[in-house]
Every structure is written in structure tokens, then in C-alpha cells.
C-alpha atoms as a PDB file:
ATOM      1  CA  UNK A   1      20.130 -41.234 -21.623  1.00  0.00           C
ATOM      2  CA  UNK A   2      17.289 -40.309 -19.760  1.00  0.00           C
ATOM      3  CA  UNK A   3      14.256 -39.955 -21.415  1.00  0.00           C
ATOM      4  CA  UNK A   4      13.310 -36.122 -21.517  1.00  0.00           C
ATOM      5  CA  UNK A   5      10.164 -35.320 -19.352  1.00  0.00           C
ATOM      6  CA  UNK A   6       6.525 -34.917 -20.480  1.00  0.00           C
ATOM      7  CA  UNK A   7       4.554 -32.761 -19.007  1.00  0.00           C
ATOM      8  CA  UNK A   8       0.584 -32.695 -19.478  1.00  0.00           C
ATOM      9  CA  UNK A   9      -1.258 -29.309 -20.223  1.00  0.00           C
ATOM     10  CA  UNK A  10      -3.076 -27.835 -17.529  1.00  0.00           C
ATOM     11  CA  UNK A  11      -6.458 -26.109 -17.630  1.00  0.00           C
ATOM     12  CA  UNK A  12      -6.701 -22.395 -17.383  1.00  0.00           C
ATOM     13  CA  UNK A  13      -5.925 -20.619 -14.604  1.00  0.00           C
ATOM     14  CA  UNK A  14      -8.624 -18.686 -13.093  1.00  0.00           C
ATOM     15  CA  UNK A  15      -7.477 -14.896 -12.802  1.00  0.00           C
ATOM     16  CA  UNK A  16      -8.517 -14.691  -9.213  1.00  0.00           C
ATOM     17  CA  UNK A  17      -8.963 -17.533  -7.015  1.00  0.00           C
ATOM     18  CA  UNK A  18     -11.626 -18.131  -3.621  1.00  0.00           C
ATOM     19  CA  UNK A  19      -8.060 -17.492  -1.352  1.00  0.00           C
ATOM     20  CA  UNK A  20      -7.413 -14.348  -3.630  1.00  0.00           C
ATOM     21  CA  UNK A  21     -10.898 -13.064  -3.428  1.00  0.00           C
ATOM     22  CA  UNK A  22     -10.826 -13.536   0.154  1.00  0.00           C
ATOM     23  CA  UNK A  23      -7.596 -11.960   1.135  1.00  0.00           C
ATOM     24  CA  UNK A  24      -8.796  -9.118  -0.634  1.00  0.00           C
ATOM     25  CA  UNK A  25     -12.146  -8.735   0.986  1.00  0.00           C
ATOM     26  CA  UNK A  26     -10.308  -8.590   4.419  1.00  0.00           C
ATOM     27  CA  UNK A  27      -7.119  -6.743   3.189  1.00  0.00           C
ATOM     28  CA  UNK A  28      -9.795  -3.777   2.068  1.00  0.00           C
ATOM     29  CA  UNK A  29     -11.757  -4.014   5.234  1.00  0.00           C
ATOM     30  CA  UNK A  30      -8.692  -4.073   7.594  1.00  0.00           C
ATOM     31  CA  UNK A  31      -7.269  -0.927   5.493  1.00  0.00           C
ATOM     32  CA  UNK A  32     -10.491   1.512   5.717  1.00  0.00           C
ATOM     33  CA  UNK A  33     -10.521   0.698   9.573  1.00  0.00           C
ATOM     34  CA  UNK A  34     -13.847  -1.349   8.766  1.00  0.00           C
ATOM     35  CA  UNK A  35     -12.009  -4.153  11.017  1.00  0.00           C
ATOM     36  CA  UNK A  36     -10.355  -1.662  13.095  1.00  0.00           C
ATOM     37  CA  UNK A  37      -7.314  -3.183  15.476  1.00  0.00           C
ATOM     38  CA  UNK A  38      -8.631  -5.370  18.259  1.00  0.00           C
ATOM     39  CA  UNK A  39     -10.956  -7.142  16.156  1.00  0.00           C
ATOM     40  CA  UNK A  40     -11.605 -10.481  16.970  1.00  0.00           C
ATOM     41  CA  UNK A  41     -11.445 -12.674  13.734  1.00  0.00           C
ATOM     42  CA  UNK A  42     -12.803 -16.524  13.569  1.00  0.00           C
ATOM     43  CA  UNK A  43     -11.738 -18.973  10.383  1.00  0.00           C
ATOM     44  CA  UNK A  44     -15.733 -20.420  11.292  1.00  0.00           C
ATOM     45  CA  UNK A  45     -17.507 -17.612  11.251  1.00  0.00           C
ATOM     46  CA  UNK A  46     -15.461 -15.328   7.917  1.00  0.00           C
ATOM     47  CA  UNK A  47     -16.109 -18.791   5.976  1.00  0.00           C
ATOM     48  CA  UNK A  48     -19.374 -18.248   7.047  1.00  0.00           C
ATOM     49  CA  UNK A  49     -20.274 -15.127   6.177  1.00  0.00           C
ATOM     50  CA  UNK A  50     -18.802 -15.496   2.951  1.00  0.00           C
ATOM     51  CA  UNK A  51     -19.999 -18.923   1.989  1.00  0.00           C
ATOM     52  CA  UNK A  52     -16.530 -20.495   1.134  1.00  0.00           C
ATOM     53  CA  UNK A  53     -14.857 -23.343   2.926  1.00  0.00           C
ATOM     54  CA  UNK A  54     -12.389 -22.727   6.026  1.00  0.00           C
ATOM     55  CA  UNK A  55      -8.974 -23.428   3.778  1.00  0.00           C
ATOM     56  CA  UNK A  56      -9.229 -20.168   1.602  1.00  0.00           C
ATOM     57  CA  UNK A  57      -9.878 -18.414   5.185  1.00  0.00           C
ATOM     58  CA  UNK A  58      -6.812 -20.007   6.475  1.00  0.00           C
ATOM     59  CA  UNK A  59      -4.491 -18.606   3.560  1.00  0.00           C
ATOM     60  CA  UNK A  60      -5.828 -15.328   3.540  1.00  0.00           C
ATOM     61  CA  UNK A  61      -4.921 -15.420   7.348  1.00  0.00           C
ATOM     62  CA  UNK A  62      -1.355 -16.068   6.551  1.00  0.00           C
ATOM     63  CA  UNK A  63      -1.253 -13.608   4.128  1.00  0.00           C
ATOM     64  CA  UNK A  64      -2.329 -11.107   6.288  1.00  0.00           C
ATOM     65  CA  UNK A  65      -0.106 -11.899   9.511  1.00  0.00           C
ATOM     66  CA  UNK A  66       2.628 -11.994   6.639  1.00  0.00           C
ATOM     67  CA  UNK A  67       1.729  -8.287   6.028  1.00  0.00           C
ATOM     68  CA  UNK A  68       1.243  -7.320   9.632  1.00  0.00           C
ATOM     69  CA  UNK A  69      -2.480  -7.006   9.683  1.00  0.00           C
ATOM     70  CA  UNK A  70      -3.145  -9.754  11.929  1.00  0.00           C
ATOM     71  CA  UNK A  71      -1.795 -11.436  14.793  1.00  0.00           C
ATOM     72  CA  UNK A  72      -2.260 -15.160  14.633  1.00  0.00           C
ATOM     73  CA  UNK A  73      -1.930 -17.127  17.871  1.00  0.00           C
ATOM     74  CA  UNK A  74      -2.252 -20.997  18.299  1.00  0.00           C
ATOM     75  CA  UNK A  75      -5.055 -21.723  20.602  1.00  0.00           C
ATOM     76  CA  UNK A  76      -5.924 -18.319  21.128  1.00  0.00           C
ATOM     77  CA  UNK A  77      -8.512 -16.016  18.894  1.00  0.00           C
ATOM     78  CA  UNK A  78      -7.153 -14.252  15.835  1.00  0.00           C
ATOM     79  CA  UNK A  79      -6.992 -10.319  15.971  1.00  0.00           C
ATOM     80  CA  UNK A  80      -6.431  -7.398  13.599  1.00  0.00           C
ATOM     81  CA  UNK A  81      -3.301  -5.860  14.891  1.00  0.00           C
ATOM     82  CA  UNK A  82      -2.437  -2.696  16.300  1.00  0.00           C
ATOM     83  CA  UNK A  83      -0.559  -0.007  14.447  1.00  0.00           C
ATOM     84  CA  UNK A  84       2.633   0.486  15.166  1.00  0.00           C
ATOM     85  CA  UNK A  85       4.212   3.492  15.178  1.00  0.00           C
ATOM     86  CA  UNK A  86       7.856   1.575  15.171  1.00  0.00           C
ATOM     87  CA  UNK A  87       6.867  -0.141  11.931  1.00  0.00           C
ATOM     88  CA  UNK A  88       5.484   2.549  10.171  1.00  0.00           C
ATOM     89  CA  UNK A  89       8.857   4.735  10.933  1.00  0.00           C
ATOM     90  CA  UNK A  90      10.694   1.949   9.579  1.00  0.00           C
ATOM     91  CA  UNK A  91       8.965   1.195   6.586  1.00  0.00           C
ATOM     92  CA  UNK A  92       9.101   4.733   6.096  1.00  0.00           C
ATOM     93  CA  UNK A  93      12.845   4.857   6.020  1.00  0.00           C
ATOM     94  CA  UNK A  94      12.966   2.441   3.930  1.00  0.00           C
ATOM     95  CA  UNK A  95      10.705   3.775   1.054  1.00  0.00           C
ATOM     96  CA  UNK A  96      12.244   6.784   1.330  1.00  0.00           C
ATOM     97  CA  UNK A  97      15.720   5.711   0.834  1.00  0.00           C
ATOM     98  CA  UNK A  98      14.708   3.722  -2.217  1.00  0.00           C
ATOM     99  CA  UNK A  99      11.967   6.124  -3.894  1.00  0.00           C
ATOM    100  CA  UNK A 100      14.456   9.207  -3.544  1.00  0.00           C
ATOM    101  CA  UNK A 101      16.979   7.407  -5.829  1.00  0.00           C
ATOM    102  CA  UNK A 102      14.192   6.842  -8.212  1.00  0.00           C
ATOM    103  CA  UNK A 103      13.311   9.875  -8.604  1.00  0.00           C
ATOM    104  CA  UNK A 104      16.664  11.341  -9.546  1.00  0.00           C
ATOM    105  CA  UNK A 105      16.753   8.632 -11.954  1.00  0.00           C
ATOM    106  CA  UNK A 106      13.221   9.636 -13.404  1.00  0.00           C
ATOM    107  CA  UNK A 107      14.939  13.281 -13.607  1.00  0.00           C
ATOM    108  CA  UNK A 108      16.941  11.928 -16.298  1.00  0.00           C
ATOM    109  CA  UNK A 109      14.688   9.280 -18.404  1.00  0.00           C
ATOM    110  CA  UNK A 110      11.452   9.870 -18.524  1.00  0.00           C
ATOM    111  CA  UNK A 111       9.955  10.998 -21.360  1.00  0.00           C
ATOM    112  CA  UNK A 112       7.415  13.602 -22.689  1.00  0.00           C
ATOM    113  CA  UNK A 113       4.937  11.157 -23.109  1.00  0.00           C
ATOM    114  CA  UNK A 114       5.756   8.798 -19.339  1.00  0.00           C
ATOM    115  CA  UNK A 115       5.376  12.514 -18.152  1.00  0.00           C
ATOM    116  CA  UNK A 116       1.733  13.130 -19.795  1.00  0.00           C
ATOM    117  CA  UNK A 117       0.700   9.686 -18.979  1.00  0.00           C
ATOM    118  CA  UNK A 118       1.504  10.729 -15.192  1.00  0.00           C
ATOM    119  CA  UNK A 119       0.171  14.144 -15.340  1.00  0.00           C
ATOM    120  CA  UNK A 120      -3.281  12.409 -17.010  1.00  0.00           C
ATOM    121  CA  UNK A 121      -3.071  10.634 -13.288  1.00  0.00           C
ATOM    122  CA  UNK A 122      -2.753  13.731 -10.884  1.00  0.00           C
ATOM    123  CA  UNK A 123      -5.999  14.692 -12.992  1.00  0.00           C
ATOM    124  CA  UNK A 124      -7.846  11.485 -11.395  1.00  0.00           C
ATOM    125  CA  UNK A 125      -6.458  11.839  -8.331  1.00  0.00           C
ATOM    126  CA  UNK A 126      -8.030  15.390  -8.609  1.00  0.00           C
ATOM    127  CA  UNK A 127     -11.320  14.052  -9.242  1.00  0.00           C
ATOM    128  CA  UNK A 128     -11.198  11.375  -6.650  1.00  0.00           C
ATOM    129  CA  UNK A 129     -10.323  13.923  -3.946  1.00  0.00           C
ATOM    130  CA  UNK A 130     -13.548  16.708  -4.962  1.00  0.00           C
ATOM    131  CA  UNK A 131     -15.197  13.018  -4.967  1.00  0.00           C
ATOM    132  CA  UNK A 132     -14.108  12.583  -1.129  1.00  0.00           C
ATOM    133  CA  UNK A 133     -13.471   8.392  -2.689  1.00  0.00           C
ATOM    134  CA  UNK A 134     -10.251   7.778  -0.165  1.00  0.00           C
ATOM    135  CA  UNK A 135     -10.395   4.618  -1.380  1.00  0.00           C
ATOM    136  CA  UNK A 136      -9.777   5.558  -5.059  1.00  0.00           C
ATOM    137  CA  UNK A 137      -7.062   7.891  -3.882  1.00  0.00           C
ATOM    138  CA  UNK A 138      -5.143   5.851  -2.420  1.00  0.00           C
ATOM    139  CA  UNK A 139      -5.611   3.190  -5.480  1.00  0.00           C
ATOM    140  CA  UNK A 140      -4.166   6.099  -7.443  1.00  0.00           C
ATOM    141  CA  UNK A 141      -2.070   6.997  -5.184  1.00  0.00           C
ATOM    142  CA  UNK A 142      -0.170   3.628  -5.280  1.00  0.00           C
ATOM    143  CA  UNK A 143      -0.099   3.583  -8.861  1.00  0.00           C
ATOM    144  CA  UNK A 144       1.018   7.188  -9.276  1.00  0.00           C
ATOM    145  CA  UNK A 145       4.037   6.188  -7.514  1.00  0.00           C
ATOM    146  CA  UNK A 146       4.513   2.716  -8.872  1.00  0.00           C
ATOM    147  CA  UNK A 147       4.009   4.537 -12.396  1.00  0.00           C
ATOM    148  CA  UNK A 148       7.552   6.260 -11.941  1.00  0.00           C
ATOM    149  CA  UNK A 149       9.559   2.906 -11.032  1.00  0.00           C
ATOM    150  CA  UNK A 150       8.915   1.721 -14.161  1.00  0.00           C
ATOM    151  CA  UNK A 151       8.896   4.678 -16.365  1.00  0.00           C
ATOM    152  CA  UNK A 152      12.650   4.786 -14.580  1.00  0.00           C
ATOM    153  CA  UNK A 153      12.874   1.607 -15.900  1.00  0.00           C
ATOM    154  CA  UNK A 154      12.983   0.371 -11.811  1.00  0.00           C
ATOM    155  CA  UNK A 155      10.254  -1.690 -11.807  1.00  0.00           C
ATOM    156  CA  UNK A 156      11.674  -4.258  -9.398  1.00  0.00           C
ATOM    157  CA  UNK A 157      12.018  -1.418  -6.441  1.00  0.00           C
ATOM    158  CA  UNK A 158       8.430  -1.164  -6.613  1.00  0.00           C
ATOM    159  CA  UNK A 159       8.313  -4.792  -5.422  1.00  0.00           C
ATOM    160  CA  UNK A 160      10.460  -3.663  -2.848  1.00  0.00           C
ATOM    161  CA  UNK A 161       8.468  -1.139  -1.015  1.00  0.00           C
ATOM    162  CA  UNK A 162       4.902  -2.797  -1.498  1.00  0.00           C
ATOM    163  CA  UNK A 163       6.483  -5.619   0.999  1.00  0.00           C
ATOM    164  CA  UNK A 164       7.205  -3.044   3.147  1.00  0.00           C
ATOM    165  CA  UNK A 165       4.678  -0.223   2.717  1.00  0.00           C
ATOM    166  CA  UNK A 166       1.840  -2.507   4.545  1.00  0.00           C
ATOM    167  CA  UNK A 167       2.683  -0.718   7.940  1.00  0.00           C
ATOM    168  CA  UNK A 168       1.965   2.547   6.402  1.00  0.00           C
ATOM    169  CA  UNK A 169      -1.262   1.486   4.818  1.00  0.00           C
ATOM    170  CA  UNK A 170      -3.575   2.037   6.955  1.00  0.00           C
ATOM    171  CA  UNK A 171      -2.044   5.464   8.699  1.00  0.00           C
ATOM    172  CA  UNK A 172      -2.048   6.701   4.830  1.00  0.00           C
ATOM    173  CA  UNK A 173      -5.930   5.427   4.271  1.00  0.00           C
ATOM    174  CA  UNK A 174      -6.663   7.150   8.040  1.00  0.00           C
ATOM    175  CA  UNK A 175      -5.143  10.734   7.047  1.00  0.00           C
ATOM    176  CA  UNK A 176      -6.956  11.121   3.123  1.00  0.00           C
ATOM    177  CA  UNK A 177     -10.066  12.100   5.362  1.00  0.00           C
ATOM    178  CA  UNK A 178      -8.409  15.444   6.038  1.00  0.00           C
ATOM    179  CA  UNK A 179      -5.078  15.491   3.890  1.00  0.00           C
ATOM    180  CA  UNK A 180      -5.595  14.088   0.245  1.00  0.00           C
ATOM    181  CA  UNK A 181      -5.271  17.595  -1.076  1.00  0.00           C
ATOM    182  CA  UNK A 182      -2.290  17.610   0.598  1.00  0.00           C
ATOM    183  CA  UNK A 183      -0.768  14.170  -0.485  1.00  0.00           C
ATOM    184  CA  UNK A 184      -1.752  15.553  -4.033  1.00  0.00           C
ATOM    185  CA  UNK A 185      -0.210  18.586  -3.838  1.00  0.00           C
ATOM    186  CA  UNK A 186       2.531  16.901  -2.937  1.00  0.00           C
ATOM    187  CA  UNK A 187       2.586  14.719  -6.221  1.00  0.00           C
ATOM    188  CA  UNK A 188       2.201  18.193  -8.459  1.00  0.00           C
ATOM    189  CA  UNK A 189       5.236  19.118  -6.460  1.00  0.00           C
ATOM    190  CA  UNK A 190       7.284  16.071  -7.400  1.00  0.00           C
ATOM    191  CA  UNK A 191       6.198  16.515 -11.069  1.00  0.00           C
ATOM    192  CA  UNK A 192       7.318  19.539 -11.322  1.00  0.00           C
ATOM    193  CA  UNK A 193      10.856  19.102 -10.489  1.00  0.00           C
ATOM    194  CA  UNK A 194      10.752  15.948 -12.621  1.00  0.00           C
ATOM    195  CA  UNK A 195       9.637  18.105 -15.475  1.00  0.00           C
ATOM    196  CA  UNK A 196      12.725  20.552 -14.821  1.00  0.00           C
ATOM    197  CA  UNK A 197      14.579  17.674 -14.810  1.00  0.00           C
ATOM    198  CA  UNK A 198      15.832  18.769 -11.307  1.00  0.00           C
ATOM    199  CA  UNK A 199      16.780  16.044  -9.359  1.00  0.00           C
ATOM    200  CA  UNK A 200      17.554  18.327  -6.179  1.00  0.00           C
ATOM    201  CA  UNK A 201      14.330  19.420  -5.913  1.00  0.00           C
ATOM    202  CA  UNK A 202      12.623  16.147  -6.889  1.00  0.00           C
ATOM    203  CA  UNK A 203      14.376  14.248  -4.126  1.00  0.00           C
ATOM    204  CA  UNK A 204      13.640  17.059  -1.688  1.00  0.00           C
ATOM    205  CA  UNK A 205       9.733  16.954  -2.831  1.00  0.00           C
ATOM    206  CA  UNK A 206       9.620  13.166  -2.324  1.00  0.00           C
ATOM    207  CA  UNK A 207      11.625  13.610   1.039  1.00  0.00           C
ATOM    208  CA  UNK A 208       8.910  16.199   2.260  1.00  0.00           C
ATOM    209  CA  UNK A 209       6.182  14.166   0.861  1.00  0.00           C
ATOM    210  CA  UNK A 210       7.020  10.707   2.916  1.00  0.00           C
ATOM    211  CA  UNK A 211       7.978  12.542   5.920  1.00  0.00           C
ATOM    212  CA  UNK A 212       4.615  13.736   6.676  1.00  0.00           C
ATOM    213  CA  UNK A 213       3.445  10.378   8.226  1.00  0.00           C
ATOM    214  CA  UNK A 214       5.345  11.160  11.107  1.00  0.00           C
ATOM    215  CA  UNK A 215       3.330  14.357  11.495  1.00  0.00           C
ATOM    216  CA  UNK A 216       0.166  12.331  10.958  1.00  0.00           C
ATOM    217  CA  UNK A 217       0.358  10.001  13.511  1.00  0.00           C
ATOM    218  CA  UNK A 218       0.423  11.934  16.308  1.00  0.00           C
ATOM    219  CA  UNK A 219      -2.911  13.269  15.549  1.00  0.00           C
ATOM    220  CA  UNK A 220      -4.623   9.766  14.687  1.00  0.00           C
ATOM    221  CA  UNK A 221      -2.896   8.294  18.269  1.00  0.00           C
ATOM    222  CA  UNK A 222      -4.637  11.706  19.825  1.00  0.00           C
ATOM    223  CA  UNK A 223      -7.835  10.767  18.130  1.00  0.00           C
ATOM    224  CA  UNK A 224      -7.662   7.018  18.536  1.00  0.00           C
ATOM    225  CA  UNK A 225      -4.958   5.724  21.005  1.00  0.00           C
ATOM    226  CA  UNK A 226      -6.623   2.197  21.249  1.00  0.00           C
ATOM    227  CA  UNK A 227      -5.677   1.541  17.855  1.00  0.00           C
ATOM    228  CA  UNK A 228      -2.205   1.809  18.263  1.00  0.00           C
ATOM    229  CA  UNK A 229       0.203  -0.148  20.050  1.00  0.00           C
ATOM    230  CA  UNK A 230       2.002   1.111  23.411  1.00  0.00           C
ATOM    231  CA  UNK A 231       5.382   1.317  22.290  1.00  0.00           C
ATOM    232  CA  UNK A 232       8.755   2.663  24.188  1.00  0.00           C
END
């Protein structure tokens, strides 16, 4: 018999490594439109500027084109992509299909206390809209909705739609300037029904609440048509 394997410990794992720190840097700047689409991005010059050596660039560029945020071409320069409205329709569908069945299911098992946990939530998001931070909206706004996969005990779905929620990102960040009240609103909507334990209504609230980034990009292609790609 073979003799069973040994395997040495390994040191600690940082929390957050230099390819980590980096993606994040650029995931955040290609979100708020600080690298709007069309940039021009160079391995060189990000390691550069952020005094780290060209392989954590590399993976952070992968990561990226992964997600849709860049288009990587061999031999030819690196740029953040355009939005397109294609994608964001389809990622759409998708998180709609899957976040209305979670919410009929959170109609039925969340409790008193998943449901003042959530409603403690809406009150930041409050605060961060009178605060005009879109940024820590749209933090909360994530987690609001992660919050109810796994209150429903769906925590995988979540998962799910992050993979496909990247197209939307940046449309969603784009519209809190003039309709985080709105998107709120929305959420006090969605709690409500989920509170009368109406799953109808709940998956009519979520329905009306994902459906308005169809509305919303028509105005940011009026107001910015370079960013977004020509599409048939």
C-alpha cells in the first residue's frame, strides 16, 4: 500500500493580495466612469502608477475582460469597453428570472428578525442617498439584494447573478446620480410585500424594479452615445 501523502503547512494567507488590490482599484474606477469606455489602458504604465510589478497588472486584466470591462487584444492597446445595451438586456433577463423566484421564496421564510436586519439596511441606504455617496448606494444596494438570497436560504443564486450583473454595473452606478431615491423606493416596495408575505406583489415589485434599466439607458445613450456600443 501506498504510503498516505504528507503535506507541509503553509503560511498564512494574506486576506487581499497585490492582483486583488489591483483588480479592485480598476474595477472601482471603470464602474464610476473614472475610466470611462475608450480608455486606453497600458500593463507599463498602471504598474507604474501604482508601484507593483507588471504580473498583478496582467491578472487584473483578465479579470476584467472576464467581466466585460475591457477588451484585450494581442498586439494592439488594451481598452475599457463600451456598454452594451445587448448585454445589459440580457443580464437583465437573467437576474430577473432568478431574483423573482427568490423573492416568492423569501415570502414564505424569512423571519421577523432577517426582516429587521433588512429594514436596518433601507435605513443606510437612506442615509447614503441624502449623502449623494453613489458609491455607498450601490455597495448597499448589492448587499440589500444579496441579503435576501440567503435569508431564503439561496445563497448560491447570488453567485449566479454577480457573474452576470457586471453588464449592468456601470448603467446602475450612471443612473444613482438622478434615480437612487427611486431604486430605494423601489426596495421599500419589495419589503413591503415581503412583510405581507405576498408573493404576487413581491414578484411584481422586483419585476418593476429591474425593468427600469431599460428606461435608463436611453437617457444615458442621449447624454453620452460614445460610451456605448453601436448595436443593431
Amino acid at each position: 500500500m501506498a504510503d498516505p501523502m504528507q503535506l507541509r503547512a503553509i503560511e498564512p494567507i494574506a486576506r487581499s493580495s497585490i492582483a486583488d488590490q489591483v483588480f479592485d482599484i480598476l474595477y472601482a474606477q471603470v464602474l464610476s466612469l473614472e475610466l470611462p469606455p475608450g480608455t486606453k489602458m497600458s500593463e507599463a504604465e498602471v504598474a507604474k502608477q501604482l508601484d507593483v510589478s507588471r504580473q498583478p497588472v496582467r491578472d487584473a486584466f483578465y479579470r476584467l475582460s472576464q467581466l466585460g470591462f475591457l477588451v484585450v487584444q494581442p498586439q494592439r492597446a488594451t481598452t475599457v469597453s463600451q456598454i452594451s445595451a445587448h448585454d445589459v438586456f440580457k443580464a437583465r433577463f437573467v437576474r430577473t428570472a432568478i431574483e423573482v423566484e427568490i423573492i416568492r421564496k423569501a415570502c414564505e421564510v424569512l423571519t421577523e428578525a432577517q426582516i429587521a436586519e433588512l429594514d436596518q439596511m433601507l435605513t443606510r441606504q437612506q442615509a447614503a442617498v441624502d449623502a449623494g455617496d453613489r458609491t455607498g448606494f450601490h455597495q448597499l444596494d448589492d448587499m440589500f439584494h444579496k441579503m435576501i438570497c440567503d435569508a431564503a436560504g439561496l445563497s448560491f443564486a447570488w453567485a449566479v447573478i454577480r457573474e452576470n450583473k457586471a453588464h449592468t454595473d456601470r448603467v446602475r452606478y450612471l443612473s444613482l446620480a438622478f434615480a437612487s431615491q427611486t431604486a430605494l423606493d423601489d426596495h421599500r416596495a419589495i419589503m413591503d410585500a415581503v412583510k405581507a408575505r405576498d408573493p404576487e406583489r413581491a414578484e411584481q415589485c422586483v419585476r418593476n424594479h429591474l425593468s427600469r434599466i431599460e428606461g435608463i439607458i436611453e437617457r444615458l445613450r442621449a447624454e453620452n452615445h460614445a460610451w456605448f456600443a453601436e448595436e443593431d
